[in-house]
C-alpha atoms as a PDB file:
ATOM      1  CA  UNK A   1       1.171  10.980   3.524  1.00  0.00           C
ATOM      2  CA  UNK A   2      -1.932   9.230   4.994  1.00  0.00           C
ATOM      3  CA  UNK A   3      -2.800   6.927   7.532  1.00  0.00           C
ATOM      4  CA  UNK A   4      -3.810   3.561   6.830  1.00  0.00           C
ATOM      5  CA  UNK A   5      -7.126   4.768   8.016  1.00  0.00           C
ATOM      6  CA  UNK A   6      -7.808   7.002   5.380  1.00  0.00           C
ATOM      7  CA  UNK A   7      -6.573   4.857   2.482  1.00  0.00           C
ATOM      8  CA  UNK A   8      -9.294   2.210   1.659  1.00  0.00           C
ATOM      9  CA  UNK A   9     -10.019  -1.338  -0.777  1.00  0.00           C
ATOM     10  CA  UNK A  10      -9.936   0.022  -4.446  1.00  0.00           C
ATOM     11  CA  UNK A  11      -7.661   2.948  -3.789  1.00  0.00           C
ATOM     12  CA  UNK A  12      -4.722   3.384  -6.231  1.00  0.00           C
ATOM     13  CA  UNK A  13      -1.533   4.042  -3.693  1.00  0.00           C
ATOM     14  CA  UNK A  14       2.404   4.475  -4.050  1.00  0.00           C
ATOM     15  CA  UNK A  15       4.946   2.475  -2.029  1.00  0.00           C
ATOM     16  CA  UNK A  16       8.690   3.464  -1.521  1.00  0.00           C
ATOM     17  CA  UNK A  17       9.455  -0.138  -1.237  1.00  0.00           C
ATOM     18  CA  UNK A  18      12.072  -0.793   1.522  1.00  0.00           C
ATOM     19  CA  UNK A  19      14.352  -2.356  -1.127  1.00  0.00           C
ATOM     20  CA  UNK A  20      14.618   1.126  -2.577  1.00  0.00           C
ATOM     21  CA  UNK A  21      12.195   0.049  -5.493  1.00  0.00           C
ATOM     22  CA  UNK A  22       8.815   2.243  -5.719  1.00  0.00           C
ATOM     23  CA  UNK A  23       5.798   0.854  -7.272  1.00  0.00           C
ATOM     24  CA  UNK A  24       2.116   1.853  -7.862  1.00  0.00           C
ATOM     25  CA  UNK A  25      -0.579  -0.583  -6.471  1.00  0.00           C
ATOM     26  CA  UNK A  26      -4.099  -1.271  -5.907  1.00  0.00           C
ATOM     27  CA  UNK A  27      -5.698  -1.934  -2.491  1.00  0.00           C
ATOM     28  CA  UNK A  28      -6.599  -5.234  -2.258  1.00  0.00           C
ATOM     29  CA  UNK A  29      -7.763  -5.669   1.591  1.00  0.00           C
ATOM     30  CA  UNK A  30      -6.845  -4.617   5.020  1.00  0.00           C
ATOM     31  CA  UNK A  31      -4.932  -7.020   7.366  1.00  0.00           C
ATOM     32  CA  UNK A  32      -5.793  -7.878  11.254  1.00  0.00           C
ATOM     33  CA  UNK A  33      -2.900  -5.685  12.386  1.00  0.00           C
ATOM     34  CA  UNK A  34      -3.878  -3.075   9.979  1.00  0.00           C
ATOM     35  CA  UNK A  35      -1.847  -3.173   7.322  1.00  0.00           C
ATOM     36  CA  UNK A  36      -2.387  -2.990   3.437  1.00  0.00           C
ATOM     37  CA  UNK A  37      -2.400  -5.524   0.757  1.00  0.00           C
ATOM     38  CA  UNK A  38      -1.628  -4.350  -2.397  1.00  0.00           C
ATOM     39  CA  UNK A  39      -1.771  -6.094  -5.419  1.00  0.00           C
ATOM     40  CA  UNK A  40       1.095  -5.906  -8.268  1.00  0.00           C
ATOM     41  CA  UNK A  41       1.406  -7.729 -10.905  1.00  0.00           C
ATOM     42  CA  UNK A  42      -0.456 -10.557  -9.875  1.00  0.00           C
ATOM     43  CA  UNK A  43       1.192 -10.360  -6.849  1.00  0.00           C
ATOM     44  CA  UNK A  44       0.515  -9.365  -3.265  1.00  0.00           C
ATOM     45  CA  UNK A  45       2.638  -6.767  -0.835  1.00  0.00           C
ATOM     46  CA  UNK A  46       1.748  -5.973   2.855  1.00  0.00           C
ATOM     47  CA  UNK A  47       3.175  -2.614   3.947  1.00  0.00           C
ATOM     48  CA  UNK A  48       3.054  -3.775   7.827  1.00  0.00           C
ATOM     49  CA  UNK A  49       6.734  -3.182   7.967  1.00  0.00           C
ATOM     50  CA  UNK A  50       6.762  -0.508   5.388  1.00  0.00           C
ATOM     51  CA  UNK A  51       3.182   1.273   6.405  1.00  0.00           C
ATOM     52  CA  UNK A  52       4.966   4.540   6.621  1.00  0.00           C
ATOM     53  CA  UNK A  53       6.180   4.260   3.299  1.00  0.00           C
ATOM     54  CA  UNK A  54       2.815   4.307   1.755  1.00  0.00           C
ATOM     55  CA  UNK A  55       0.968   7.635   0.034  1.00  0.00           C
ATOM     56  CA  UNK A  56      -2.087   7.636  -1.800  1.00  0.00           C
ATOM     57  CA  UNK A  57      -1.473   8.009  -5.315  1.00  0.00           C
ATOM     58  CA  UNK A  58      -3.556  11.320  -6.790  1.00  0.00           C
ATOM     59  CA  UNK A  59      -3.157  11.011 -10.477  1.00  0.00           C
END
């Protein structure tokens, strides 16, 4: 697991979504507080609730 730090725009990552749904993302910016916006699907997630959740994805 890495910190938010670590992880930065452009990086593929993996999120144990909080409704018990996982999904692969890509990086899309950092927020003021620090958390991640991923996109999905034309859509975008912030982990600030969920940052804990969130692993870089190696393959």
């Amino acid at each position: 697991m890495k910190d938010n730090k670590e992880i930065d725009k452009g990086d593929k990552v993996y999120i144990e979504s909080i409704y018990g749904v996982p999904y692969h993302g890509v990086v899309e910016g950092i927020g003021s507080y620090g958390d991640l916006e991923v996109k999905l699907d034309d859509q975008k997630y912030s982990n600030f609730y969920n940052r804990n959740r969130l692993t870089k994805d190696e393959k």
